[in-house]
Structure formats: C-alpha cells, structure tokens
N, C-alpha and C. Protein backbone atom coordinates (compact mmCIF):
# COMPACT_ATOMS: atom_id res chain seq x y z
N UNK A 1 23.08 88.98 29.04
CA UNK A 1 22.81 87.77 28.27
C UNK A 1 22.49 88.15 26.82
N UNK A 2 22.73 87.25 25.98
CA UNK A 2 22.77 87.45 24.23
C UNK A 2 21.34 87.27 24.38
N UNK A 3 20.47 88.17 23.18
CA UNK A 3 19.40 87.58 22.79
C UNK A 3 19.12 86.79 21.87
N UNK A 4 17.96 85.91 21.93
CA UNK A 4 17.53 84.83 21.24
C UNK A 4 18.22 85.01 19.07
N UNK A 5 17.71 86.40 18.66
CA UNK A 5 18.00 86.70 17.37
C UNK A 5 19.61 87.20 17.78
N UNK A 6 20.06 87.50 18.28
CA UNK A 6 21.56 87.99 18.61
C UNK A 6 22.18 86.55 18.34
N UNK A 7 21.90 85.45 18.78
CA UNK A 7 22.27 84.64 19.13
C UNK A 7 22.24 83.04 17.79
N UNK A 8 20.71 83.76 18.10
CA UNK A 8 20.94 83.29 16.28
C UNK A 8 21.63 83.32 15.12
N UNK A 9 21.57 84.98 14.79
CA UNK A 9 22.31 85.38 13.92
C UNK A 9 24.12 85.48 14.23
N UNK A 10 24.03 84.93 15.28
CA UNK A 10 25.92 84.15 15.80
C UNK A 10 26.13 83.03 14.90
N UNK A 11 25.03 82.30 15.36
CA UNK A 11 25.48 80.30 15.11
C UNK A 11 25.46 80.67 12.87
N UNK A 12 24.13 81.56 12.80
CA UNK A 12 23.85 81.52 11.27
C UNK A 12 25.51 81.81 10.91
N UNK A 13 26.57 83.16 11.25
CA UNK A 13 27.37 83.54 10.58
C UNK A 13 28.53 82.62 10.98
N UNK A 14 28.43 82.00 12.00
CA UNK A 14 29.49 80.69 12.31
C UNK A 14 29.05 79.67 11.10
N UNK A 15 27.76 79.17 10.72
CA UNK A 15 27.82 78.58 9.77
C UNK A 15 28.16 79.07 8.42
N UNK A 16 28.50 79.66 7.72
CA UNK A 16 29.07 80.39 6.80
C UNK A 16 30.27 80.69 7.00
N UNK A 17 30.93 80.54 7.91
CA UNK A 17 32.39 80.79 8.10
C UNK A 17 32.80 81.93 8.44
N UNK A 18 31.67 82.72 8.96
CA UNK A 18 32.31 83.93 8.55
C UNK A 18 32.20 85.02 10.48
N UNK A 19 32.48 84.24 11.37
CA UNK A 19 32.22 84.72 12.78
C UNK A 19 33.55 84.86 13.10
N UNK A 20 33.87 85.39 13.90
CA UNK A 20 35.43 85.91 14.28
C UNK A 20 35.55 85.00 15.01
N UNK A 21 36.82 84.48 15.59
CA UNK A 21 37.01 84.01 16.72
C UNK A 21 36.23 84.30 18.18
N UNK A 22 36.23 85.11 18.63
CA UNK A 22 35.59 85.63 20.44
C UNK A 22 33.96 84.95 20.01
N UNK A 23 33.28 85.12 19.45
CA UNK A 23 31.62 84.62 18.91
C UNK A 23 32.09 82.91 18.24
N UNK A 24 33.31 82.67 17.86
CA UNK A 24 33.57 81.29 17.67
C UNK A 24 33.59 80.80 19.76
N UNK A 25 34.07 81.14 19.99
CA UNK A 25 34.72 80.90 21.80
C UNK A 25 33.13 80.88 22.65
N UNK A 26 32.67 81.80 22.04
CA UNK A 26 31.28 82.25 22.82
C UNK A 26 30.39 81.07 22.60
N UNK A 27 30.06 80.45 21.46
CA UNK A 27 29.56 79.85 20.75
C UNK A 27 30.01 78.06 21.38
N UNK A 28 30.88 77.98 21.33
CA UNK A 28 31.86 76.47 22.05
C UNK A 28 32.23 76.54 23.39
N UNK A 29 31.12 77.08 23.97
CA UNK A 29 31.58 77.49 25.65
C UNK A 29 30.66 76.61 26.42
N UNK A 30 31.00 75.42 27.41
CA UNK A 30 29.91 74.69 27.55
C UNK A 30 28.72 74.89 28.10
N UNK A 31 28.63 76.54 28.73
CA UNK A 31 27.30 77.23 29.06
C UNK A 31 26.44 77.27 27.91
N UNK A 32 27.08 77.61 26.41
CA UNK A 32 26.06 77.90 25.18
C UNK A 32 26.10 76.59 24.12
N UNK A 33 26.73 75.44 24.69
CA UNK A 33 26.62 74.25 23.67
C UNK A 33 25.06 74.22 23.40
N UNK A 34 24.17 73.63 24.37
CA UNK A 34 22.79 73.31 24.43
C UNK A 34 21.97 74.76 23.35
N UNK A 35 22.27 75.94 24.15
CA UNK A 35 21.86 76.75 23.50
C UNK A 35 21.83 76.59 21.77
N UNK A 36 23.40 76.81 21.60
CA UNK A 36 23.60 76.63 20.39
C UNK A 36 23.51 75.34 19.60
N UNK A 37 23.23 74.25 19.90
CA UNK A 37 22.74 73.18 19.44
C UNK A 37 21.12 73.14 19.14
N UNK A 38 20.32 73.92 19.90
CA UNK A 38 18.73 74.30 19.90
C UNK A 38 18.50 75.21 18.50
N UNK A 39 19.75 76.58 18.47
CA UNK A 39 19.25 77.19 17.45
C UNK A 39 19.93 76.63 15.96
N UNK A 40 20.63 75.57 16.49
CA UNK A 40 21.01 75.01 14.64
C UNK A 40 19.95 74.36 13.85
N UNK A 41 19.19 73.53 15.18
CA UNK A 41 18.02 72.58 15.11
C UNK A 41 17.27 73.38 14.49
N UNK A 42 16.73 74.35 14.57
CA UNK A 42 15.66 75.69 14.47
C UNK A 42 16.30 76.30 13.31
N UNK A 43 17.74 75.80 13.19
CA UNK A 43 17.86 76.96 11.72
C UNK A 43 17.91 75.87 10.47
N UNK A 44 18.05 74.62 10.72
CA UNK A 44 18.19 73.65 9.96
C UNK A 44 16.23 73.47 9.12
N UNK A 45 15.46 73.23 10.81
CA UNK A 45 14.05 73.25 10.37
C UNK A 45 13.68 74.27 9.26
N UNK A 46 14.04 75.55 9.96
CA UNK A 46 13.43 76.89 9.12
C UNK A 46 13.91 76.39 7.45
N UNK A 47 15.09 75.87 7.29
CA UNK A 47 15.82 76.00 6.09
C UNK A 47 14.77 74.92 5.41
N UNK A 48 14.45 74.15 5.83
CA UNK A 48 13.76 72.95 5.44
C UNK A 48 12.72 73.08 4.94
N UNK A 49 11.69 74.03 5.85
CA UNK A 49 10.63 74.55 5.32
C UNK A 49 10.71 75.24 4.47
N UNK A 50 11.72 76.15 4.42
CA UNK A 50 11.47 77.13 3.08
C UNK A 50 12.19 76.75 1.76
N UNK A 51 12.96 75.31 1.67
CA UNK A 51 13.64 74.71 0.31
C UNK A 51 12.09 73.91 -0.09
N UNK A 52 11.38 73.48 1.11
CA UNK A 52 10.10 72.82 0.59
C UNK A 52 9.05 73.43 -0.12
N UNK A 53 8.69 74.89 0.56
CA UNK A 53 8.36 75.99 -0.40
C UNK A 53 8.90 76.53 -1.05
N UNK A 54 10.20 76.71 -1.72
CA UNK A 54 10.47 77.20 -2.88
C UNK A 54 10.38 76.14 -3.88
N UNK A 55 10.37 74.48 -3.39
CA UNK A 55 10.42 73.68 -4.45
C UNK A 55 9.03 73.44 -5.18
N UNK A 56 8.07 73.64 -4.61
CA UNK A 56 6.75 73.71 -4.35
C UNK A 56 6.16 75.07 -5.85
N UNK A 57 6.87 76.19 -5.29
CA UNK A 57 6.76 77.20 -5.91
C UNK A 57 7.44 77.25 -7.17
N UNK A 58 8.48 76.38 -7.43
CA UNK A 58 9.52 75.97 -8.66
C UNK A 58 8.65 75.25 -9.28
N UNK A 59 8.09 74.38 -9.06
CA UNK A 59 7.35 73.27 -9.83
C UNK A 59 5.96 73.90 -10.73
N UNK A 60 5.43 74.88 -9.62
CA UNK A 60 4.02 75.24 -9.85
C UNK A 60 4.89 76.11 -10.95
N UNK A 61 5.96 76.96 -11.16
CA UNK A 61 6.13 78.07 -12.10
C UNK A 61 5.78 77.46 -13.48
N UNK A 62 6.73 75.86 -13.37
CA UNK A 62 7.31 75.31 -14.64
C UNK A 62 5.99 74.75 -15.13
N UNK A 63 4.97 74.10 -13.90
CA UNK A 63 4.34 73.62 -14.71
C UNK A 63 2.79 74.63 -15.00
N UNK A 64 3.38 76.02 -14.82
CA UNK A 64 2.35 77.13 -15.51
C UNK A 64 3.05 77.65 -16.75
N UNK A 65 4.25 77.10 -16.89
CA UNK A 65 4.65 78.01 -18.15
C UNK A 65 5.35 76.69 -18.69
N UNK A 66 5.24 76.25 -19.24
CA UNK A 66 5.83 74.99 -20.10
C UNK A 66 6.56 75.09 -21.09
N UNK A 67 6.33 76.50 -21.70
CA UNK A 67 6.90 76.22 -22.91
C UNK A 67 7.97 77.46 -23.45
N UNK A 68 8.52 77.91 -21.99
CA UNK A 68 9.59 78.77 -21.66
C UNK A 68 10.46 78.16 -22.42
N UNK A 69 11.71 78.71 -23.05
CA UNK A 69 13.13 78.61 -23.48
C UNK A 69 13.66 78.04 -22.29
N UNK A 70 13.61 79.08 -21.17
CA UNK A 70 14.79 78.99 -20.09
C UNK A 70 13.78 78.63 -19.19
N UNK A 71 13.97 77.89 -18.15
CA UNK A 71 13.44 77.57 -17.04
C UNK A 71 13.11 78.88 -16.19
N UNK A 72 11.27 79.03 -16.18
CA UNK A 72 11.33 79.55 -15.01
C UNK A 72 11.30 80.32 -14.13
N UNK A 73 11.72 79.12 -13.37
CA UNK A 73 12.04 79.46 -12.07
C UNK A 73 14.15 78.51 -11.41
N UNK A 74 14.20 79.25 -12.87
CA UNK A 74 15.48 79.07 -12.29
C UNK A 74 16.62 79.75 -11.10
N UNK A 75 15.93 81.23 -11.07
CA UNK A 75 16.53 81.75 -9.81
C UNK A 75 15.88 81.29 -8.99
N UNK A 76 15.05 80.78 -8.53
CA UNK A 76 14.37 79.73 -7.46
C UNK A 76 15.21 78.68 -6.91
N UNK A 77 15.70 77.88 -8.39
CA UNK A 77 16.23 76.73 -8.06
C UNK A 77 17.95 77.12 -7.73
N UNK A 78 18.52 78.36 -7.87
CA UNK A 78 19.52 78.92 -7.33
C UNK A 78 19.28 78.70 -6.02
N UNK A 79 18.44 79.59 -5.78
CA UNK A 79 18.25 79.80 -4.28
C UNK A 79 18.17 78.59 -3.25
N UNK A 80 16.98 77.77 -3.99
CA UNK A 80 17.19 76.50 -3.17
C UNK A 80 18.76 75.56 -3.29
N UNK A 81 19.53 75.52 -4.18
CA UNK A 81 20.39 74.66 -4.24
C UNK A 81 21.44 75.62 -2.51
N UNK A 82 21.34 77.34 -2.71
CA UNK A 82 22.08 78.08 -1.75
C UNK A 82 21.66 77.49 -0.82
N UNK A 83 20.80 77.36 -0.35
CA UNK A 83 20.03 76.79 0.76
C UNK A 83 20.19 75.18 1.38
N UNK A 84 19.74 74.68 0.46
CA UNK A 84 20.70 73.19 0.68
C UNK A 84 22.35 73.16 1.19
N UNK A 85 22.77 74.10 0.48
CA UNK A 85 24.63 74.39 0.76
C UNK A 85 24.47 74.41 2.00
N UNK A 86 23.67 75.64 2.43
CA UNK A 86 23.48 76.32 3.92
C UNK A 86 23.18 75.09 5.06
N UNK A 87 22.19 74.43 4.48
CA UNK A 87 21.58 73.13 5.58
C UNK A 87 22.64 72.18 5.89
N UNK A 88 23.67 72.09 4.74
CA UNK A 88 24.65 71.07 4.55
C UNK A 88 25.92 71.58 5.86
N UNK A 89 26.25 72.56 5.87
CA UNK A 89 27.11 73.09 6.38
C UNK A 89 26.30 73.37 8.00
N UNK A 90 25.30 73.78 8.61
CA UNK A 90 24.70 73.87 9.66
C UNK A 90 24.58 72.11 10.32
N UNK A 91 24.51 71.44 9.23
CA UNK A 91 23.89 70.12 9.39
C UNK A 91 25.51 69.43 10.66
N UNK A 92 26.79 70.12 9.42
CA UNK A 92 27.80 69.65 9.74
C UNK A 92 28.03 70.25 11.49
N UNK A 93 27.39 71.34 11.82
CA UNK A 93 28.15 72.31 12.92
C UNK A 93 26.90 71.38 13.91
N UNK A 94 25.99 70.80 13.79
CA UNK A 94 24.97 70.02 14.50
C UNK A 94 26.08 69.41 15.09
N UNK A 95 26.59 68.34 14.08
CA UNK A 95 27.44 67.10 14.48
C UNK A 95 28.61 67.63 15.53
N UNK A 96 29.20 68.67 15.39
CA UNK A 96 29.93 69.57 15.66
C UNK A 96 29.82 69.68 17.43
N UNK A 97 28.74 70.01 17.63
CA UNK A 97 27.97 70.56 18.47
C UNK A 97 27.80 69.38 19.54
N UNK A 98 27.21 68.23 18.91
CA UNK A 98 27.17 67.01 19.44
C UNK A 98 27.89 66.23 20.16
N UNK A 99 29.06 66.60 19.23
CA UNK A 99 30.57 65.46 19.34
C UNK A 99 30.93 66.32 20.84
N UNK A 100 30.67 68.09 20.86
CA UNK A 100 31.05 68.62 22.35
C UNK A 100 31.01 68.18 23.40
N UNK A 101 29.12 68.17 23.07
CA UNK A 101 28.57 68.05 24.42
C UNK A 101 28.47 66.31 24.95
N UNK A 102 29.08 65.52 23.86
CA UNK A 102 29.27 64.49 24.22
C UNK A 102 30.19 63.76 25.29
N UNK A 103 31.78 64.65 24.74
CA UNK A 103 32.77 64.64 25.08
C UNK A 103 32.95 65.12 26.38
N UNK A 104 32.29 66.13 26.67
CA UNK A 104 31.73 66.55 28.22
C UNK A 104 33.07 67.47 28.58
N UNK A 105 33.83 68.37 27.84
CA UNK A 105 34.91 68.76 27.50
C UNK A 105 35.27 70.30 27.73
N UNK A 106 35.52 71.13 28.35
CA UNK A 106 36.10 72.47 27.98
C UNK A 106 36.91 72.89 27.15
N UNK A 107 38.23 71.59 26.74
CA UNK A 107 38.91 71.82 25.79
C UNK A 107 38.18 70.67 24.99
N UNK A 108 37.82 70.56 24.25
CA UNK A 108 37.20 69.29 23.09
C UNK A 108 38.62 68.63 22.71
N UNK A 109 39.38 69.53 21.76
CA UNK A 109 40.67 68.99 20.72
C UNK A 109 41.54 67.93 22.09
N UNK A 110 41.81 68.44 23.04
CA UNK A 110 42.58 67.57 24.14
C UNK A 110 41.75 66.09 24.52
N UNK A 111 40.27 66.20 24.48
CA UNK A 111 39.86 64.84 24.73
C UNK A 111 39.83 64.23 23.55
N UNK A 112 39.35 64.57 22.58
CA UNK A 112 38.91 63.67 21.24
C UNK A 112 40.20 63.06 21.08
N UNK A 113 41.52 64.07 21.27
CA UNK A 113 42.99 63.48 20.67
C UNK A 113 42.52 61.67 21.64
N UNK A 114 42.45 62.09 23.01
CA UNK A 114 42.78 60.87 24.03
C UNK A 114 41.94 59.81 23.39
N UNK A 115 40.19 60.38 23.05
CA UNK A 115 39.47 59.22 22.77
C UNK A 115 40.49 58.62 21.12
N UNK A 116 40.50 59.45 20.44
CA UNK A 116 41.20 58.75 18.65
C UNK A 116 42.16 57.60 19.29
N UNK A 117 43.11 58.01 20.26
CA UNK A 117 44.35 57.42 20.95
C UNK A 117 43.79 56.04 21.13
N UNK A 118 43.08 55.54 22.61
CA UNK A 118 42.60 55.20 22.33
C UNK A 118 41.88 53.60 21.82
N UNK A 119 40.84 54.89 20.53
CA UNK A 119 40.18 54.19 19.46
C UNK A 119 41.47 53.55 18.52
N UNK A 120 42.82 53.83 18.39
CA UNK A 120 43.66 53.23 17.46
C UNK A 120 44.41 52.13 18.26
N UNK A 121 44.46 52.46 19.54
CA UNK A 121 45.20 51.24 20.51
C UNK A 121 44.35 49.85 20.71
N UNK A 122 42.89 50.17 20.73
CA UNK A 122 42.02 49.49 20.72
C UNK A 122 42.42 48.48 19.35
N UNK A 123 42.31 49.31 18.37
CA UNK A 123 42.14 48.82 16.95
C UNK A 123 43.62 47.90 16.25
N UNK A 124 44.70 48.28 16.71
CA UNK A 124 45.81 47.41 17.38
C UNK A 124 45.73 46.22 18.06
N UNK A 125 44.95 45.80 19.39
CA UNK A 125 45.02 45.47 20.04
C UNK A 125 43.98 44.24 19.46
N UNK A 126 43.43 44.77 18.94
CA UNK A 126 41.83 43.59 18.00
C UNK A 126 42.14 43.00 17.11
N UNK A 127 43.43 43.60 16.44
CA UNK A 127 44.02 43.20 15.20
C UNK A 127 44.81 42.28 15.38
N UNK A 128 45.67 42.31 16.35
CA UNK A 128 46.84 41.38 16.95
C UNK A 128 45.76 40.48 17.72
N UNK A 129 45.26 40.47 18.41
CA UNK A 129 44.29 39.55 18.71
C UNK A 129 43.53 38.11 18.02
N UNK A 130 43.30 38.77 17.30
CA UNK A 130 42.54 38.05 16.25
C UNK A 130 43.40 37.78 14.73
N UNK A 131 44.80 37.68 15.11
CA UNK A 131 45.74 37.27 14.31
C UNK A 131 45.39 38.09 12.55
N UNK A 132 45.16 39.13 12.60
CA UNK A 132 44.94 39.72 11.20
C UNK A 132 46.01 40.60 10.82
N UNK A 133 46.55 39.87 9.60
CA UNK A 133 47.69 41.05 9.55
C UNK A 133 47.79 42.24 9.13
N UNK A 134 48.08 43.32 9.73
CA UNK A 134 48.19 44.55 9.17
C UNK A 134 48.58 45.38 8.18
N UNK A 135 48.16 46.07 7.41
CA UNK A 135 48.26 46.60 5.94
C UNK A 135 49.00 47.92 6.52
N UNK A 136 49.37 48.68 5.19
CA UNK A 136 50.20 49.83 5.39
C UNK A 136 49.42 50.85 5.89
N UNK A 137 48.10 51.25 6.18
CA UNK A 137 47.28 51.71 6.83
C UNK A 137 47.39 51.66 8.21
N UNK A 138 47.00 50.43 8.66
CA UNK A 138 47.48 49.70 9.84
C UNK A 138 48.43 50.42 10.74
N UNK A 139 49.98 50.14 9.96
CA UNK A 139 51.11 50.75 10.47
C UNK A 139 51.02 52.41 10.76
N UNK A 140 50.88 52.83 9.25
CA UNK A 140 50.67 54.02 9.55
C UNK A 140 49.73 54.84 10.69
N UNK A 141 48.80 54.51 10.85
CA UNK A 141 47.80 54.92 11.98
C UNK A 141 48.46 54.70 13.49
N UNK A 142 49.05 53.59 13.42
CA UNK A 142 49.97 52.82 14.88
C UNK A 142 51.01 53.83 15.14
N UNK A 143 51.95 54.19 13.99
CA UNK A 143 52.84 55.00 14.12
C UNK A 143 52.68 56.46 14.29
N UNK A 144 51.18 57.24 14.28
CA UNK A 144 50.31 58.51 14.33
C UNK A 144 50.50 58.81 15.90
N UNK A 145 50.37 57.91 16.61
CA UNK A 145 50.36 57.52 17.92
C UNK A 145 51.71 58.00 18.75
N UNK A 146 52.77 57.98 17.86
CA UNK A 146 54.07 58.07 18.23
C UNK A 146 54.37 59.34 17.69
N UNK A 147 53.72 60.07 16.73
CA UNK A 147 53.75 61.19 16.25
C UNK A 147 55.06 61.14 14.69
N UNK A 148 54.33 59.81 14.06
CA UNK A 148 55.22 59.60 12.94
C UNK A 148 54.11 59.52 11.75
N UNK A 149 54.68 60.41 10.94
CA UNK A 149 53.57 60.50 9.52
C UNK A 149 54.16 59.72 8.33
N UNK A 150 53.11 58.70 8.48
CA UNK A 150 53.97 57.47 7.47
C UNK A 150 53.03 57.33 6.78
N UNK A 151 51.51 57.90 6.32
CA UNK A 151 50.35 57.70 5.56
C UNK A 151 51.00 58.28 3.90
C-alpha cells in the first residue's frame, strides 16, 4: 500500500501536471477516488492556511515599512499569487474527483459521453416541447449526437 506522504505527494504532482500516466491510472482507480479526494481536501486546506499567513505576513511587512520604493514583501505576494494558481488547479482536480465518484464509473469518459447524450436529447426534447425555436447552437449540439461538427 502507498503511504499517506507517497500518496500525497502523487495527487500534489498530478496537480501541476506533471505525474506520468501509471500514478495518473493509480490515482483514478475507484479503490483511490475517496482516498484521493481526502488528500486534495487536505491539500487545498493546507494551501489556504498558508496564503492566509503569508497575507497576514505581507501586510504586517508593508505596514512596518511604508515608505519602501518597492514593495516589501513582494516576493511574498509572488508566492501567494503561486499558491492561489496551485489551489485553483487542485480546486479543479476536487471537481474532477467528484464528477468520478459520482458517475460510479471504471471508465468515467464512456459514462459522462452517455450522461452529455442524454443531457442534449433531453434538451431537444424540452425545446420541441415547449414550442421554442432552435438557434444555431441548438442544431449544432443535436447534430454532436450524430457525430457532426457544425459549431
């Protein structure tokens, strides 16, 4: 079994883009969804706390030195903006994570296609219903269905 920091430091380099495939597979396997949904939660928190203390620590710099040229604590506010990037992108692999274990899926891409399917037959079907006429959007999405790219 992976350990807890092994495992961590998986989901961290999946968020950055930068995990190979086999640790991508490992990672989207529905034994380690939960897992890996726990440590995004935990890496999202950690991130949270420490953009709150560096902002904390940014503020106190500026407002001990006021009358700097250059800001600072501007490598601070580097760091925190890196960090925000980081939360932004973990935030996204949450949703990620979610949409899996929702889907209840081994292959995900094969159900979501069925649910989109579907969600557009549905959306067809509401439209003609309720006598609204359809825009070139409309069509195009209808015709996605048939495997025709008319957007």
């Amino acid at each position: 079994m992976i350990s807890e920091d092994q495992f961590a430091l998986m989901v961290s380099e999946d968020i950055k883009n930068k995990a190979d495939q086999t640790t991508k597979d490992i990672l989207r396997s529905k034994d380690n969804r939960d897992r890996w949904r726990q440590a995004l939660i935990k890496i999202i928190s950690n991130v949270e706390k420490r953009v709150d203390y560096l902002s904390k620590e940014a503020m106190s710099l500026r407002h001990n030195y006021p009358n700097f040229e250059d800001d600072p604590a501007g490598s601070i506010a580097k760091t925190i903006e890196k960090s925000e990037r980081f939360k932004f992108h973990a935030e996204k692999k949450l949703a990620e994570v979610d949409r899996l274990i929702f889907l209840k899926e081994e292959n995900p891409d094969a159900k979501l296609s069925g649910f989109l399917k579907d969600a557009i037959l549905m959306h067809k079907q509401l439209k003609q219903s309720y006598k609204r006429p359809a825009d070139h959007a409309d069509v195009a999405l209808w015709n996605a269905i048939d495997g025709k790219w008319t957007f």
